[in-house]
Structures are given as structure tokens and as C-alpha cells.
N, C-alpha and C. Protein backbone atom coordinates (compact mmCIF):
# COMPACT_ATOMS: atom_id res chain seq x y z
N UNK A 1 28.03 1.74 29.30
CA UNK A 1 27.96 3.17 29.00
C UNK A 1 27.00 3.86 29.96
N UNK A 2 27.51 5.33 30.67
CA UNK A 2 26.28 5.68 31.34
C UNK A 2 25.42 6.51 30.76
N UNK A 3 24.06 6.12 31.21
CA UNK A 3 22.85 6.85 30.04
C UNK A 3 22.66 8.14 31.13
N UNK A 4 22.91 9.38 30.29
CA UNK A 4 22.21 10.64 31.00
C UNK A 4 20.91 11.12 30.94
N UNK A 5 20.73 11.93 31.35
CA UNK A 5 19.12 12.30 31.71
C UNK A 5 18.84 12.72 30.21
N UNK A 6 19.81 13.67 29.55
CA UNK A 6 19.69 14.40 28.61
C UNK A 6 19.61 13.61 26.94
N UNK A 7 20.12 12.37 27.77
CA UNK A 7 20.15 11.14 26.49
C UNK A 7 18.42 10.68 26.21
N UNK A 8 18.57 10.35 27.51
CA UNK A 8 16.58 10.15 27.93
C UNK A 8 15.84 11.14 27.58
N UNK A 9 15.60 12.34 27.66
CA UNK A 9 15.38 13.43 27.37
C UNK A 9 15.01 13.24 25.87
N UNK A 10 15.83 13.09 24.95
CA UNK A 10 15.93 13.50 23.45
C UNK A 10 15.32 12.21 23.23
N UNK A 11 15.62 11.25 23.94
CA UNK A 11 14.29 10.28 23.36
C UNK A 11 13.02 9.66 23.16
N UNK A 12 13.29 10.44 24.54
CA UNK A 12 11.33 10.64 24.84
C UNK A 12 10.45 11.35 24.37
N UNK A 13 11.50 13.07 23.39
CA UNK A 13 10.84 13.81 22.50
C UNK A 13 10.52 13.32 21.35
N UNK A 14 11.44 12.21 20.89
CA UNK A 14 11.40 11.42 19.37
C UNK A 14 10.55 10.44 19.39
N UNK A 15 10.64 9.46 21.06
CA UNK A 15 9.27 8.52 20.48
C UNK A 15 8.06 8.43 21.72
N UNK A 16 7.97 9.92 22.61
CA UNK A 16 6.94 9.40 23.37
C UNK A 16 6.49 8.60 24.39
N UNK A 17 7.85 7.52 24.59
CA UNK A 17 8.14 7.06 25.74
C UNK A 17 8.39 7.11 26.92
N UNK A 18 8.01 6.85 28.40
CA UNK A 18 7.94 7.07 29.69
C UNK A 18 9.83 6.86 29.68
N UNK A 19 10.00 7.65 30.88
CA UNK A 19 11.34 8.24 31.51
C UNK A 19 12.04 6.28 31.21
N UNK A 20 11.31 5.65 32.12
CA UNK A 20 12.18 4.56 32.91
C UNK A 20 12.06 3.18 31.29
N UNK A 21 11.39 3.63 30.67
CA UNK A 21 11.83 3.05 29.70
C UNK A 21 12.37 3.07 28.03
N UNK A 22 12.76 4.23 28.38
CA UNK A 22 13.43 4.94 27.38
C UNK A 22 14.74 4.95 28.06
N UNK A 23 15.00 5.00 29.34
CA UNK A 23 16.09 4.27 29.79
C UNK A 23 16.57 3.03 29.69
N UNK A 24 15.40 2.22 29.91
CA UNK A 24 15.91 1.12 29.58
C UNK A 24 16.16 1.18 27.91
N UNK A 25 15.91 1.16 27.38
CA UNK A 25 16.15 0.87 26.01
C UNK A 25 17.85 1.17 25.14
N UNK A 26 17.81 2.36 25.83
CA UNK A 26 19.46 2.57 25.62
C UNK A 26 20.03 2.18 26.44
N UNK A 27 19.85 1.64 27.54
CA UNK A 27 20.68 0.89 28.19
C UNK A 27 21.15 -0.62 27.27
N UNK A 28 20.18 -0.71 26.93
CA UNK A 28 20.68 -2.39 26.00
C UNK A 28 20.76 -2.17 24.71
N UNK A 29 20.49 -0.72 24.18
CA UNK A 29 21.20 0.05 22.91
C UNK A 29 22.77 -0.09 23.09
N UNK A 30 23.16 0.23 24.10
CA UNK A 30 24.51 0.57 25.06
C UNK A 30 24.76 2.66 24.08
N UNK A 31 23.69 3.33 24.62
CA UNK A 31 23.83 4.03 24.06
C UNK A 31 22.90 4.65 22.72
N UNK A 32 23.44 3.80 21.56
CA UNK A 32 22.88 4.05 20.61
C UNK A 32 21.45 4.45 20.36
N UNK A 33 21.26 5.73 20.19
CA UNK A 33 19.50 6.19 20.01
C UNK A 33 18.95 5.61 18.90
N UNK A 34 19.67 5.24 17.61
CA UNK A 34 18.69 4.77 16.98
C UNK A 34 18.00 3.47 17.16
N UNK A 35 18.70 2.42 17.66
CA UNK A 35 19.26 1.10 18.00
C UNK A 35 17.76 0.93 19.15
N UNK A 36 17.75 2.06 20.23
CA UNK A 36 16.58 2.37 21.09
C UNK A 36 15.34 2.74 20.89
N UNK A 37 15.45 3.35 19.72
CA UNK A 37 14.10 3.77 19.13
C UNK A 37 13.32 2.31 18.23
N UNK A 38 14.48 1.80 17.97
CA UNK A 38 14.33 0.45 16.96
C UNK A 38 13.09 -0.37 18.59
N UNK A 39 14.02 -0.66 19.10
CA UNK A 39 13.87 -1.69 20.16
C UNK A 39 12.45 -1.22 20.86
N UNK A 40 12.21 0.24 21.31
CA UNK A 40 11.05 0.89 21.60
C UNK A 40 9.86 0.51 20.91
N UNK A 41 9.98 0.38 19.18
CA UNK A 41 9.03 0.20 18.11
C UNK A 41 8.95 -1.35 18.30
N UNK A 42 9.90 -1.95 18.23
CA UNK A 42 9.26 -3.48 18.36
C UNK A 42 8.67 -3.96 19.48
N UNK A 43 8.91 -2.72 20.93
CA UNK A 43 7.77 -3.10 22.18
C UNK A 43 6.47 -2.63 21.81
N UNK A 44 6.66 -1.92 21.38
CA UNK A 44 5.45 -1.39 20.51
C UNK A 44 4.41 -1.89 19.83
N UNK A 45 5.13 -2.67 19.06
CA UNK A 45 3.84 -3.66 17.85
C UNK A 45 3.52 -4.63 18.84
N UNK A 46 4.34 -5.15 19.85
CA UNK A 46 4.20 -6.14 21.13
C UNK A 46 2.89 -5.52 21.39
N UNK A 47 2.96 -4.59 22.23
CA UNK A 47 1.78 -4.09 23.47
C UNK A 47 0.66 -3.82 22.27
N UNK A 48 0.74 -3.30 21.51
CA UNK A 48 -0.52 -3.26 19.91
C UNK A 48 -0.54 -4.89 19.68
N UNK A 49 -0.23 -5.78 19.41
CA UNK A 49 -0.94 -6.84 19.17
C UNK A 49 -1.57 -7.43 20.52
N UNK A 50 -1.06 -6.89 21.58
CA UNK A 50 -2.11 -7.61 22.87
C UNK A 50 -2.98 -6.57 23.32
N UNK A 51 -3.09 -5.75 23.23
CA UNK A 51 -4.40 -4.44 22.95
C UNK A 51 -5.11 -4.69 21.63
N UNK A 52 -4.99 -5.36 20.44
CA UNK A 52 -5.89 -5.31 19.60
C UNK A 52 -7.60 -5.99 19.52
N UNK A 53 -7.43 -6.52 20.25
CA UNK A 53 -8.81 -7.34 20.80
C UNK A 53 -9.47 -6.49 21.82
N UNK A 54 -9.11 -5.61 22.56
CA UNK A 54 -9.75 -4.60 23.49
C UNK A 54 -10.75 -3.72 22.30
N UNK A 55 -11.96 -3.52 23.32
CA UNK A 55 -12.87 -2.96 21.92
C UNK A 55 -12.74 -1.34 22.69
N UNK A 56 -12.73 -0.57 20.79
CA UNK A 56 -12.41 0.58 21.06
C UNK A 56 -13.67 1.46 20.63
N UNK A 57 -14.35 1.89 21.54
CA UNK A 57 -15.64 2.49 21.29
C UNK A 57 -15.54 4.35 21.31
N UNK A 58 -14.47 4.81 21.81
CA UNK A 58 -14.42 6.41 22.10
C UNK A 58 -14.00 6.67 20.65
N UNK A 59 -13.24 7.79 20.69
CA UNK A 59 -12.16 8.50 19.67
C UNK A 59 -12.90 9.71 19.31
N UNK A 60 -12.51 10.28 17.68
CA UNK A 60 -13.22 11.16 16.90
C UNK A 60 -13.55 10.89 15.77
N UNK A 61 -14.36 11.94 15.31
CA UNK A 61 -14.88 11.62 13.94
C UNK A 61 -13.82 13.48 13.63
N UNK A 62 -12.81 13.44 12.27
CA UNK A 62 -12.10 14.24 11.94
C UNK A 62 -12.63 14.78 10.47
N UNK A 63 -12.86 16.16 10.30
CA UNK A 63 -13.23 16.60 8.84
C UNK A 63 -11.69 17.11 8.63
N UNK A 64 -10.94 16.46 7.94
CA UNK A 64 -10.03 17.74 7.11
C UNK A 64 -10.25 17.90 5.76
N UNK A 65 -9.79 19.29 5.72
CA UNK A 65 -10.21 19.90 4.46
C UNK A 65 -8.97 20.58 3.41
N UNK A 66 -8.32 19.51 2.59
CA UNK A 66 -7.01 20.53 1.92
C UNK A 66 -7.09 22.15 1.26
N UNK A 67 -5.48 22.51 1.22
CA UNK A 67 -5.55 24.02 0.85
C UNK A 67 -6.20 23.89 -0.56
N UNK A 68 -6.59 25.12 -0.78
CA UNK A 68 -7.53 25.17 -1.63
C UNK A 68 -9.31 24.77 -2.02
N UNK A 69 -9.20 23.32 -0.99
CA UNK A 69 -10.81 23.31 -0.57
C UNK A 69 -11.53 22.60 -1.53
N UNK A 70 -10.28 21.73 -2.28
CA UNK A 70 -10.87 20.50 -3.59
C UNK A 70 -10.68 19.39 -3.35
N UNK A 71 -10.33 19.51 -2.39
CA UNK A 71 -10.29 17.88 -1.49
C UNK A 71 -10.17 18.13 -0.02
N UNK A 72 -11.79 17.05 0.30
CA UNK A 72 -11.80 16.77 1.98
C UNK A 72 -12.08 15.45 2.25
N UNK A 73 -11.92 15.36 3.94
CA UNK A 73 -11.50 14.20 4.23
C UNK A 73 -12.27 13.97 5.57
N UNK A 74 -13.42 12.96 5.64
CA UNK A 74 -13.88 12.50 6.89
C UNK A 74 -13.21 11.36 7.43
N UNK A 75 -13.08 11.28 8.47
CA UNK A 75 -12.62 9.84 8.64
C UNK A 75 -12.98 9.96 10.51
N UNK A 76 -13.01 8.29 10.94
CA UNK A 76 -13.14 8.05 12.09
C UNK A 76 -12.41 7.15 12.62
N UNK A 77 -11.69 7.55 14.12
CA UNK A 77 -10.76 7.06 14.32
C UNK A 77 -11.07 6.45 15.56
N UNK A 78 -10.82 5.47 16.32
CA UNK A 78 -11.39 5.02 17.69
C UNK A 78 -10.05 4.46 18.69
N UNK A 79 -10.25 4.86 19.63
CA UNK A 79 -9.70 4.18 20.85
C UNK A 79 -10.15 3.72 22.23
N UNK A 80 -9.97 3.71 23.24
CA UNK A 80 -10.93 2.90 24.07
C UNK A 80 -11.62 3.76 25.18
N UNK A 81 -11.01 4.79 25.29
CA UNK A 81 -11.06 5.84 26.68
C UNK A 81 -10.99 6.68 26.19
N UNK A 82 -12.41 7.80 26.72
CA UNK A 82 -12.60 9.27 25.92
C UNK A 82 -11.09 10.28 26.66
N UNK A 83 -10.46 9.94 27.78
CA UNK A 83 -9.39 10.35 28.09
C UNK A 83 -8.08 10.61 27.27
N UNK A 84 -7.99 9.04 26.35
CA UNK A 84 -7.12 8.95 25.45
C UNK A 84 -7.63 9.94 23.97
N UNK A 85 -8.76 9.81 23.70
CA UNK A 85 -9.13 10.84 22.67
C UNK A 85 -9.01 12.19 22.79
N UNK A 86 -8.63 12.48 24.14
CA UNK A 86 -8.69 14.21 24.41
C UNK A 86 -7.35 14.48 24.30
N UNK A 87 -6.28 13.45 24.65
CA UNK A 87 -4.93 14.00 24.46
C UNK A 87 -4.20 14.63 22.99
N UNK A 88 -3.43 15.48 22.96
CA UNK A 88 -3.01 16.09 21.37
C UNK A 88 -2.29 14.66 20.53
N UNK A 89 -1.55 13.94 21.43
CA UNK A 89 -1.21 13.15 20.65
C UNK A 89 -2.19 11.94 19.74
N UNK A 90 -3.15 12.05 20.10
CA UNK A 90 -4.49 10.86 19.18
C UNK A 90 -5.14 11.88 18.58
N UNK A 91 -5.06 13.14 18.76
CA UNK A 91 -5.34 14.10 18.14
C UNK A 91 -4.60 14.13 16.80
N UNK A 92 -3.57 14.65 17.30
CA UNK A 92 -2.47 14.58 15.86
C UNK A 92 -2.17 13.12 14.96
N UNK A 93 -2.57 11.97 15.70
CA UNK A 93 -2.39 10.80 15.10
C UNK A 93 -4.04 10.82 13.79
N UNK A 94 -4.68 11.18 14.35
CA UNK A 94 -5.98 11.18 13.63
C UNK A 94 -6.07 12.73 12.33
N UNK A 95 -5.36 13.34 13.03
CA UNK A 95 -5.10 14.62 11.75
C UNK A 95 -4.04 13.87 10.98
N UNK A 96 -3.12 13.50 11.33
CA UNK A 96 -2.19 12.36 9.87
C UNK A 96 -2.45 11.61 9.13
N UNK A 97 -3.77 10.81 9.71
CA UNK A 97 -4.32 9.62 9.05
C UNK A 97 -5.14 10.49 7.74
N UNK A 98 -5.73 11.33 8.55
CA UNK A 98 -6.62 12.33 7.63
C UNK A 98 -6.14 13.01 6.21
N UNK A 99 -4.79 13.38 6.86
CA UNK A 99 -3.88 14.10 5.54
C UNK A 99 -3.50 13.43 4.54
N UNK A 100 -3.13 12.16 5.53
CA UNK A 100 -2.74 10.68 4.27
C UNK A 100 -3.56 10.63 3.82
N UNK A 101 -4.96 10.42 3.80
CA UNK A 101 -5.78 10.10 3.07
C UNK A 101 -6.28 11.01 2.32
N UNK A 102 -6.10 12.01 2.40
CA UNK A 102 -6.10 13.09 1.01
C UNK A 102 -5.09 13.61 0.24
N UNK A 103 -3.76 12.49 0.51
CA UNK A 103 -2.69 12.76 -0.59
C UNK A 103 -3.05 11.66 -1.02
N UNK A 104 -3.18 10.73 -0.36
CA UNK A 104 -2.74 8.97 -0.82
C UNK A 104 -4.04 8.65 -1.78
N UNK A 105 -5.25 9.14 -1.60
CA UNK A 105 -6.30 8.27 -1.86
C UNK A 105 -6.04 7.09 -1.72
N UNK A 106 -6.24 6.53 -0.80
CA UNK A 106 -6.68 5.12 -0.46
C UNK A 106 -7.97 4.83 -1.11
N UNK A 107 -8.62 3.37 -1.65
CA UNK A 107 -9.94 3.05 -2.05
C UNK A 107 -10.82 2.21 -0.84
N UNK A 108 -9.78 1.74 -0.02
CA UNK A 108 -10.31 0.40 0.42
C UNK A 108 -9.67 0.97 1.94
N UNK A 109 -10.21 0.40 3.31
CA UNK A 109 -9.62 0.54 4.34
C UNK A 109 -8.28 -0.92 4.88
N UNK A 110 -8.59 -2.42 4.60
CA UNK A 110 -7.73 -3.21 4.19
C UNK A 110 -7.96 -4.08 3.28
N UNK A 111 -7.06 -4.78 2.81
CA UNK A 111 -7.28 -6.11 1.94
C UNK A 111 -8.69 -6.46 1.76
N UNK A 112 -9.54 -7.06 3.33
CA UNK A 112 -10.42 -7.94 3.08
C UNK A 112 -11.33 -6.93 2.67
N UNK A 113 -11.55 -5.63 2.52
CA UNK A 113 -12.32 -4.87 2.02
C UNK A 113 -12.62 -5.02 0.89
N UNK A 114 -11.40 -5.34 -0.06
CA UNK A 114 -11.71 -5.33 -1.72
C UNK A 114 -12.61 -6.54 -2.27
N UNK A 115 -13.15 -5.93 -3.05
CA UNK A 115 -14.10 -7.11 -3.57
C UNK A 115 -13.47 -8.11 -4.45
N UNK A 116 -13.56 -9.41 -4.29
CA UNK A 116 -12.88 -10.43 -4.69
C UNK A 116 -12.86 -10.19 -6.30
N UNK A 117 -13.28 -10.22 -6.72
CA UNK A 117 -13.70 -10.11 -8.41
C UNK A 117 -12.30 -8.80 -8.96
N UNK A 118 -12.58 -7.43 -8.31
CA UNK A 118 -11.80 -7.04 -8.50
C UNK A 118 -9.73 -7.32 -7.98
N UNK A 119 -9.95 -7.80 -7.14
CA UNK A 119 -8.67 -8.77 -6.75
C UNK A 119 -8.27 -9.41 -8.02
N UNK A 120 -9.24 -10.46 -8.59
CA UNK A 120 -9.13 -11.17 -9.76
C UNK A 120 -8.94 -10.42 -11.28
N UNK A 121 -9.58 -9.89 -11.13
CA UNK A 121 -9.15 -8.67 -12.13
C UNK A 121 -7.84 -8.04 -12.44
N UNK A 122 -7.53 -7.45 -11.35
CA UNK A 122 -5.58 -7.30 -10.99
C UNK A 122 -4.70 -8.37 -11.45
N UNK A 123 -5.29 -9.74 -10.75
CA UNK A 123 -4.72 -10.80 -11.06
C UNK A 123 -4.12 -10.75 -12.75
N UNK A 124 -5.42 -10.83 -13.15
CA UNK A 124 -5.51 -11.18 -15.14
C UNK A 124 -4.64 -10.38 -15.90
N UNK A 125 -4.70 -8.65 -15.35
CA UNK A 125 -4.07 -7.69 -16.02
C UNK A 125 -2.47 -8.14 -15.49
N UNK A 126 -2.09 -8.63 -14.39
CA UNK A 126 -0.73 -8.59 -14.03
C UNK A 126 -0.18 -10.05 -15.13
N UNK A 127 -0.97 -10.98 -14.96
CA UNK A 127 -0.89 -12.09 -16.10
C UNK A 127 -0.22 -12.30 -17.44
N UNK A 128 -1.44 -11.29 -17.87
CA UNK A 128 -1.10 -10.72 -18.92
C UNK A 128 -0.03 -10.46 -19.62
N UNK A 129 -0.06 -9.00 -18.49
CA UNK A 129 1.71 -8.06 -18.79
C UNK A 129 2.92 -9.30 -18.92
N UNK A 130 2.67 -10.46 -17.91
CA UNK A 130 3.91 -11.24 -17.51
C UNK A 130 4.01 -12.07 -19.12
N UNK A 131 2.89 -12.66 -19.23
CA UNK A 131 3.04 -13.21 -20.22
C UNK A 131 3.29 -12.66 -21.88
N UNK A 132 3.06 -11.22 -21.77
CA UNK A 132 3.19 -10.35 -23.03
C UNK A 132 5.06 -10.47 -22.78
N UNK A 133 5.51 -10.12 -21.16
CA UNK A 133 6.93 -10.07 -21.47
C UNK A 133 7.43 -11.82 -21.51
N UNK A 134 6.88 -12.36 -22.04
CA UNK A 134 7.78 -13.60 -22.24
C UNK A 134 8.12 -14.65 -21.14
N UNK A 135 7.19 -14.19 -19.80
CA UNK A 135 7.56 -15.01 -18.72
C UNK A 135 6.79 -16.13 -18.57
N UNK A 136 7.32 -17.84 -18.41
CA UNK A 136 6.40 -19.09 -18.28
C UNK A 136 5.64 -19.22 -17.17
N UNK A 137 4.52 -19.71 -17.46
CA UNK A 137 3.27 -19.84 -16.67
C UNK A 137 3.61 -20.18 -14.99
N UNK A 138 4.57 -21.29 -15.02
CA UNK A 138 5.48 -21.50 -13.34
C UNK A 138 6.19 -19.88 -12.63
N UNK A 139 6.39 -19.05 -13.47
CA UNK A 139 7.15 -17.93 -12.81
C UNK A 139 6.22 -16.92 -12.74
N UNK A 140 5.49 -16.81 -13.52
CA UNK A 140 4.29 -16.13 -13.52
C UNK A 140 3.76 -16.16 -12.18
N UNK A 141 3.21 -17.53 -11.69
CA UNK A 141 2.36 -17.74 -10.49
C UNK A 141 3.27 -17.55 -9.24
N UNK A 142 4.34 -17.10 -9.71
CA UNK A 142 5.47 -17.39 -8.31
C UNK A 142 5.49 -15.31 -8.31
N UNK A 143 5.69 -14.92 -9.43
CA UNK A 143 5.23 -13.10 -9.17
C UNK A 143 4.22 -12.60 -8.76
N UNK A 144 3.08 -13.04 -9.57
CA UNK A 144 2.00 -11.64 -9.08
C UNK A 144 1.23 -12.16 -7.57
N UNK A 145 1.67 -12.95 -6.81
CA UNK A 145 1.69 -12.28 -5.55
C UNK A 145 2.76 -11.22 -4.54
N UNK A 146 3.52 -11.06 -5.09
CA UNK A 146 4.47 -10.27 -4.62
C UNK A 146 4.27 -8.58 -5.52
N UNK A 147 3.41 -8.78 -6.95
CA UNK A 147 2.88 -7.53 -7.65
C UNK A 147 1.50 -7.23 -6.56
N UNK A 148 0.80 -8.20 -5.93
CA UNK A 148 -0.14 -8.30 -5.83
C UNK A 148 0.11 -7.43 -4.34
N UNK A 149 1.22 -7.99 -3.81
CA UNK A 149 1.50 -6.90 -2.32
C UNK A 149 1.85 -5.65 -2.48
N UNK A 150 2.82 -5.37 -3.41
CA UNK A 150 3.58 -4.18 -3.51
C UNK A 150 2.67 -3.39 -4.35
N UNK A 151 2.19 -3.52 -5.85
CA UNK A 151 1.63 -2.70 -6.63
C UNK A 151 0.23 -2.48 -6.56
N UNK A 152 -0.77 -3.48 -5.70
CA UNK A 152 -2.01 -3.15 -5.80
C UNK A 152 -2.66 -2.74 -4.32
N UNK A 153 -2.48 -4.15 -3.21
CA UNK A 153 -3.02 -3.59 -1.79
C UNK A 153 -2.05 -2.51 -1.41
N UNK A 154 -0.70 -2.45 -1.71
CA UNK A 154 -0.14 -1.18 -0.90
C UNK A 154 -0.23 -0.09 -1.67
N UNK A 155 -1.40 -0.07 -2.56
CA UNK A 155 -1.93 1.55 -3.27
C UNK A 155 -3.28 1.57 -3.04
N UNK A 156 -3.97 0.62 -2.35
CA UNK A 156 -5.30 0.48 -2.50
C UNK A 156 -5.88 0.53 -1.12
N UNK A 157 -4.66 -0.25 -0.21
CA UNK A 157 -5.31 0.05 1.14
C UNK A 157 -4.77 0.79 1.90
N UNK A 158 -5.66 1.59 3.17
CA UNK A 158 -5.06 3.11 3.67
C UNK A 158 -3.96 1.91 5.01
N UNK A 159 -4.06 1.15 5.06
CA UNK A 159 -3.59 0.41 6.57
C UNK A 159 -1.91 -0.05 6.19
N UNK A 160 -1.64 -0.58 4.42
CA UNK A 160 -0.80 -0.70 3.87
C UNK A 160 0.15 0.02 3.15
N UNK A 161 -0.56 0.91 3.15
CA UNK A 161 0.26 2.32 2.01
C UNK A 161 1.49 2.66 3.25
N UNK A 162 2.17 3.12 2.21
CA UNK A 162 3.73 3.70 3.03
C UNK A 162 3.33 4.99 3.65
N UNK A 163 3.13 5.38 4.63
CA UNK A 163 3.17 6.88 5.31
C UNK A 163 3.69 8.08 4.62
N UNK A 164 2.88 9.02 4.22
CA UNK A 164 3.47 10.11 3.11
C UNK A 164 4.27 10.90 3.81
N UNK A 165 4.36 11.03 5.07
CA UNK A 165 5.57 11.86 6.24
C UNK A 165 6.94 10.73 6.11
N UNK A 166 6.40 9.13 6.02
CA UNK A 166 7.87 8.61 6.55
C UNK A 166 7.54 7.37 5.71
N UNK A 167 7.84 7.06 4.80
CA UNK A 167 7.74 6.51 4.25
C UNK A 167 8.52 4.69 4.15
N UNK A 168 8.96 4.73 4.96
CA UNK A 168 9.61 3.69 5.73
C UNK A 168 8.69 2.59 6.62
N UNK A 169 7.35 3.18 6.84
CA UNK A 169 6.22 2.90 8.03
C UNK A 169 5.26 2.24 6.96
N UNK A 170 4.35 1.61 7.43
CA UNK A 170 2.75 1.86 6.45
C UNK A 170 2.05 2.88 7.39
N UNK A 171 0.79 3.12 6.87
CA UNK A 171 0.12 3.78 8.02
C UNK A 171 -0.43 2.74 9.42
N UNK A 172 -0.63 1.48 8.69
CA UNK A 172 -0.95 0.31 9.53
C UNK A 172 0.26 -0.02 10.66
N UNK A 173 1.88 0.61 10.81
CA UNK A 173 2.61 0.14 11.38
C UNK A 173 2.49 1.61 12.26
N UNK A 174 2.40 2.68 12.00
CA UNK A 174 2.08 4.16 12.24
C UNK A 174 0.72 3.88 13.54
N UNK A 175 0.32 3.41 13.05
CA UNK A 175 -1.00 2.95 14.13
C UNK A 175 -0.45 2.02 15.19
N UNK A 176 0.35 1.09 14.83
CA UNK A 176 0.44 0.09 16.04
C UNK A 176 1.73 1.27 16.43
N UNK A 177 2.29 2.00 16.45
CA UNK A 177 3.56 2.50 17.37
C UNK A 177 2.45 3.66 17.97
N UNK A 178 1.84 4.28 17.58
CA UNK A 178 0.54 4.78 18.58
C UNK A 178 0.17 4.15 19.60
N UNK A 179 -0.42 3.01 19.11
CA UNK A 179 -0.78 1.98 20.16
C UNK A 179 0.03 1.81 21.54
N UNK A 180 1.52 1.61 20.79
CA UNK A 180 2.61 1.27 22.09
C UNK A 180 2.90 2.38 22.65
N UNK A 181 2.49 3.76 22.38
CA UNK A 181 2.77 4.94 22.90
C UNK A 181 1.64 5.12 24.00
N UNK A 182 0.11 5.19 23.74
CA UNK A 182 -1.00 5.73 24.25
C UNK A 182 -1.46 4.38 25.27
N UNK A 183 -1.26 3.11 24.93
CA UNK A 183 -1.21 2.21 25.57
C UNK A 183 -2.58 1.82 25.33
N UNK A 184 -3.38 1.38 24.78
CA UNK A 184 -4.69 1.52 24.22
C UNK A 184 -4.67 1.02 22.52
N UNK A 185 -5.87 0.36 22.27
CA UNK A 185 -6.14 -0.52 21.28
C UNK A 185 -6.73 0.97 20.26
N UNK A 186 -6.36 1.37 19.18
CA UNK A 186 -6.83 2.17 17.98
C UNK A 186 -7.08 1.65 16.80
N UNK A 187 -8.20 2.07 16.14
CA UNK A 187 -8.19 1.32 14.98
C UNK A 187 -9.32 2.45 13.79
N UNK A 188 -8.98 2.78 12.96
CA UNK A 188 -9.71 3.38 12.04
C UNK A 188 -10.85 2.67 11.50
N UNK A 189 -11.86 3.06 12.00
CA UNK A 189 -13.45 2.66 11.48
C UNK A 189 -13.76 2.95 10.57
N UNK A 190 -13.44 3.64 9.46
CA UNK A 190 -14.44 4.06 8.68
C UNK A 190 -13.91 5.33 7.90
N UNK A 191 -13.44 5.85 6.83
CA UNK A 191 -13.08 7.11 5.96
C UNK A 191 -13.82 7.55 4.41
N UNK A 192 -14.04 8.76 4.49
CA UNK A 192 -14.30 8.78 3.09
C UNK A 192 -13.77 10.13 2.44
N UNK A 193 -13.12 10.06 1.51
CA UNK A 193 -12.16 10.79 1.02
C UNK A 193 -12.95 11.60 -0.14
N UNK A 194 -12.85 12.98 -0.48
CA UNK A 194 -14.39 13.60 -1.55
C UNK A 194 -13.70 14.56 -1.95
N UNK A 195 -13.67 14.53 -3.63
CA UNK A 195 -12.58 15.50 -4.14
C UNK A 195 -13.63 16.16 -5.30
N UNK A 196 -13.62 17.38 -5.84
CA UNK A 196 -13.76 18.39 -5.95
C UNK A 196 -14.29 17.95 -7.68
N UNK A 197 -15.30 18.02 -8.16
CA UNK A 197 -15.52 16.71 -9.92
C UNK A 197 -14.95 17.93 -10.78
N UNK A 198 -13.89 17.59 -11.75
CA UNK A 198 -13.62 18.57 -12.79
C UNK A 198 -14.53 18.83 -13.98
């Protein structure tokens, strides 16, 4: 199939990608944009897992503040080159993270954040429930790690939660397609989310 400029064009607006490889990508799409955008995202988490060890000392520190002014949101976001922090796009990646985190409330930034005790705690209450509905102790232990992914770290941590724009993403997968865009290691340091006491 031949790829036009205008094919390239519309895909470089959707994911940010340089001319010659956003060509390539529909080239072995044979076409297909979504198929390219797919293939784009999995070079993506590629070049983010071999940038994640690069230490990221620049970025910003972001105040947002929701309408109405009963919930705000600090958070700090880092990448490696004050160059890369000046562009709109780590700009706007760091105003999203921000917004998520004042719809989502996140508690924890990942997993190893939570304090073990409370982990265990989750554990007992999910137990519980299983065993109130009638389920044996073997099936039990074979669920609440799979309650333990879906219902507790992916409400608890901001890196795991589903993206409130796209919900298809976590914010943690939202970060590594940044990564493969800006070409540079990012990683959220630090947030604190402060809502308004009734």
C-alpha cells in the first residue's frame, strides 16, 4: 500500500511521532492507523524501559487547583533535561497527571508505597466477603490476588489507576508512551492531593 504524506500527517498529530517513523509504522500496518499507533505504543514502552534507569533530576513542581477551589493538587514531575521540561508537551503531560489526581484521589504513588499491614488488612476484608459467599479456602487464595490487583492497588495507586481521559491506559502506561514520545526517562516524584474539610 502506498503511505501518503497526509496519512503521516494525521499520525503524527495523534501520537507525536517523528515523520520517518510514523512512516514506518504504517508501512508494516500496511496502512492501517490504528494497527500503527498500536505498534508506535509498544516502541514506546521499549525506549521507556531502556530510559528508566537514566536519572531524572529537571522537570516541574505543578499546583493545580479545581473549579470551584475545594480541591488542589501539588505534584512533581521529573525528566532529565530542563529542555525537555520547557516543551508544552511535558507540560501538558504533568497538567494530566495533576487533574488525575484530583478526580482519582490516588493514596499511594505505587504498590511498594502501601504499608504492608494495610495490604493485609485488604487481604482479611476480601477473605472474609469470599468466605461469607460460600467460597472454599483453595479458591479463596486463588482470588484475592486478582481482587487485590483490580479492586485495591488500581484505586490506591496513581501509577495503576486507569487514566480518567482514556481509560484503556493506567496513568503508569500514559507515562511510559511520554517517555517514547520525548525520548527521556520521566517519573513522578512525589504528589499531594488537599481537599477542602466539610
Amino acid at each position: 500500500m502506498d503511505i501518503n504524506a497526509e496519512m503521516v500527517k494525521n499520525l503524527r498529530q495523534e501520537t507525536g511521532c517523528g515523520f520517518m517513523e510514523g512512516k514506518k509504522a504504517l508501512e508494516e500496518a500496511k496502512g492501517d492507523t490504528v494497527l500503527a499507533t498500536e505498534l508506535l505504543r509498544k516502541r514506546g514502552l521499549k525506549t521507556a524501559a531502556l530510559k528508566s534507569g537514566r536519572a531524572a533530576n529537571e522537570g516541574l513542581v505543578y499546583a493545580y487547583i479545581h473549579h470551584g477551589s475545594k480541591v488542589g493538587v501539588l505534584v512533581e514531575v521529573n525528566c532529565e533535561t530542563d529542555f525537555v521540561a520547557r516543551t508544552a508537551e511535558f507540560q501538558q503531560l504533568v497538567k494530566d497527571i495533576s487533574m488525575h489526581i484530583a478526580a482519582a484521589n490516588p493514596r499511594y504513588l505505587r504498590r511498594e508505597d502501601i504499608p504492608e499491614e494495610l495490604v493485609k488488612k485488604e487481604e482479611e476484608i476480601y477473605r472474609t466477603q469470599l468466605k461469607d459467599a460460600g467460597k472454599p479456602d483453595n479458591v479463596i487464595d486463588k482470588i484475592i490476588p486478582g481482587k487485590l490487583e483490580k479492586g485495591f492497588y488500581a484505586q490506591q495507586c496513581l501509577l495503576e489507576q486507569p487514566y480518567i481521559k482514556d481509560d484503556t491506559v493506567t496513568v503508569g502506561t500514559m507515562i511510559q508512551s511520554a517517555i517514547g514520545k520525548l525520548k527521556e526517562n520521566i517519573c513522578v516524584r512525589r504528589f499531594t492531593r488537599y481537599q477542602l474539610s466539610a
